[in-house]
Protein backbone atom coordinates (compact mmCIF):
# COMPACT_ATOMS: atom_id res chain seq x y z
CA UNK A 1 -7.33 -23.44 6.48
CA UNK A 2 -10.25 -22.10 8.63
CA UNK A 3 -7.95 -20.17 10.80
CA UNK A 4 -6.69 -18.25 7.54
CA UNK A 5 -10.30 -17.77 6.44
CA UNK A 6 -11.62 -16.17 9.45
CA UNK A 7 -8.50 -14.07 9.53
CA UNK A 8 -8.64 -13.24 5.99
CA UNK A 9 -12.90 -13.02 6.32
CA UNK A 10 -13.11 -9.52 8.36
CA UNK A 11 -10.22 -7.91 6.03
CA UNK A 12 -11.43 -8.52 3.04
CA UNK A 13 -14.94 -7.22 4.36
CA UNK A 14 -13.03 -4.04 5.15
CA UNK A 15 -11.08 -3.73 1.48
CA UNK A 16 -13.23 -4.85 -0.91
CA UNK A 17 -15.96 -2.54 -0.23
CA UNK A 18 -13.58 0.72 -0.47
CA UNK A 19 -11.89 -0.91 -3.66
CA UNK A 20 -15.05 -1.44 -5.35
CA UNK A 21 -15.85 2.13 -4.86
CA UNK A 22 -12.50 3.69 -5.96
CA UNK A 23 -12.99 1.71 -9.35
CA UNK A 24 -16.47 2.68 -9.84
CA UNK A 25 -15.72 6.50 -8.86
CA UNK A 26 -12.32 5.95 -11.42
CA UNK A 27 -15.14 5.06 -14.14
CA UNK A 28 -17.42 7.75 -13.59
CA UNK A 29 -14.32 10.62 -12.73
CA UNK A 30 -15.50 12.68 -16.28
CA UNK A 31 -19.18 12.93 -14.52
CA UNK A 32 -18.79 14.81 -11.24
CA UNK A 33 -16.02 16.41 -12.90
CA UNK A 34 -13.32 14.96 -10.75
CA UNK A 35 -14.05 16.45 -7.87
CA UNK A 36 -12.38 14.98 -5.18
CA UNK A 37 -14.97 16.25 -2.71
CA UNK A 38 -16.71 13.23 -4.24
CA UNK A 39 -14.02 10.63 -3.40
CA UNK A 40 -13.76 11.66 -0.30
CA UNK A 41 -17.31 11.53 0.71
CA UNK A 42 -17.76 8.25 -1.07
CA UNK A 43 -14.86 6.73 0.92
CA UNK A 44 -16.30 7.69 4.26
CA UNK A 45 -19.82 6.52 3.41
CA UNK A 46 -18.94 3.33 2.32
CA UNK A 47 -15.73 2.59 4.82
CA UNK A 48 -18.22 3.21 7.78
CA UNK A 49 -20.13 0.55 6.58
CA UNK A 50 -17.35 -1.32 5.56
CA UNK A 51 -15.71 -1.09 8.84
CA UNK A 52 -18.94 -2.20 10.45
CA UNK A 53 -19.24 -5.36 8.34
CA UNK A 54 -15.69 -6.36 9.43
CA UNK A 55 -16.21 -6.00 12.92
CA UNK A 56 -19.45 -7.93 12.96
CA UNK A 57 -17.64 -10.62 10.92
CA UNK A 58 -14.77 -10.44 13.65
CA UNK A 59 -17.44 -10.93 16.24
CA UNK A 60 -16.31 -7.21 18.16
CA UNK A 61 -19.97 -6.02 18.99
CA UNK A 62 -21.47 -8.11 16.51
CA UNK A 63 -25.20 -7.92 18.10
CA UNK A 64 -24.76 -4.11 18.99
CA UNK A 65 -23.49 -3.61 15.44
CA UNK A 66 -26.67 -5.70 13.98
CA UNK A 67 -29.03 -4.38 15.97
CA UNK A 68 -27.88 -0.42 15.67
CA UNK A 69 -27.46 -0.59 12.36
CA UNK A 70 -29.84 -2.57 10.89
CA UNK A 71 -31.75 0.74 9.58
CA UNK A 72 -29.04 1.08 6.67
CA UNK A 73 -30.90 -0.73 3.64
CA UNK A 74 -29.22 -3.70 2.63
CA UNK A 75 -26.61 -3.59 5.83
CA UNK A 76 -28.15 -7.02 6.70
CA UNK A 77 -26.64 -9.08 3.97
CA UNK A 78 -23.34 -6.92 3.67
CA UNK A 79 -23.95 -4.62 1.31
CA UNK A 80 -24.71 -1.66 3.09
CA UNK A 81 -21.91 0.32 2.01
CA UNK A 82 -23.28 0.73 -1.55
CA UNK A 83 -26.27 2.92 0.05
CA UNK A 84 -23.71 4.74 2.31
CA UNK A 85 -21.63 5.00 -0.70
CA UNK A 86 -23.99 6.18 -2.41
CA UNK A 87 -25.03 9.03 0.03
CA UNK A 88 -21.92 10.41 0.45
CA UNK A 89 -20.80 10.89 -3.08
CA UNK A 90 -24.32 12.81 -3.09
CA UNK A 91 -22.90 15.27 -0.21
CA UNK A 92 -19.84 15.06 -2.11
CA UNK A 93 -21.42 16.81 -5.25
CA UNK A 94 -22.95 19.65 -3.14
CA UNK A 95 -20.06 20.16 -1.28
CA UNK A 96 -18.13 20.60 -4.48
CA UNK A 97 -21.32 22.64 -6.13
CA UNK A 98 -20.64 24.94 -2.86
CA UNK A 99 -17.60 25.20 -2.62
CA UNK A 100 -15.32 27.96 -4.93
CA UNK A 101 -14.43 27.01 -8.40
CA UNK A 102 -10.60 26.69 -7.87
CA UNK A 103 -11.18 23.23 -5.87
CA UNK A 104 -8.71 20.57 -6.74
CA UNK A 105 -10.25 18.08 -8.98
CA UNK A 106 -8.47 14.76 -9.58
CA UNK A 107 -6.32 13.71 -12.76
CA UNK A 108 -6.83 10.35 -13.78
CA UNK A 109 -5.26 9.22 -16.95
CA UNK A 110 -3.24 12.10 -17.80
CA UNK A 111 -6.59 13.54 -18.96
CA UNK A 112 -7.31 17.53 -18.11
CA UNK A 113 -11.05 17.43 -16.12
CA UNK A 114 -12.98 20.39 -16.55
């Protein structure tokens, strides 16, 4: 049973973080317009973290990883990724603001975004 759970530990570390994000962006799609500029820079933010906490929890680099990252607000107790998150969905919404109108925006539902 142990050996599953540190298998399973590092994994989950990596998923839940990036699933947890998806569902939140899928809730607030009709508020950045569906810009998938958003997604995208949400994803990296809080996968970077994400893959950080897994490989600390795997014990690859697990002091460098501490000790290097440890500026990231909340990174110490694993929930780093929200900030990161949080951050890139930010850069996401300039990029989007910057970029020309005819970007692709995301269709969730079957719904037309404008």
């Amino acid at each position: 049973m142990n050996t599953i759970l540190e298998l399973a530990s590092p994994i989950l570390l990596l998923l839940y973080p990036i699933a947890i994000t998806l569902i939140i962006l899928s809730f607030t799609n009709n508020l950045f317009k569906g810009y998938q500029s958003v997604y995208v820079g949400a994803i990296i933010g809080s996968g970077f973290v994400a893959l950080l906490d897994a490989l600390k929890e795997a014990n690859v680099f697990a002091d460098f990883i501490g000790q290097t990252f440890s500026f990231i607000p909340l990174f110490s107790i694993g929930a780093g990724w929200v900030i990161t998150g949080l951050i890139g969905s930010v850069i996401g919404i300039m990029v989007a603001i910057l970029k020309k109108p005819e970007e692709r925006k995301l269709d969730i539902g079957g719904e037309e975004v404008s």
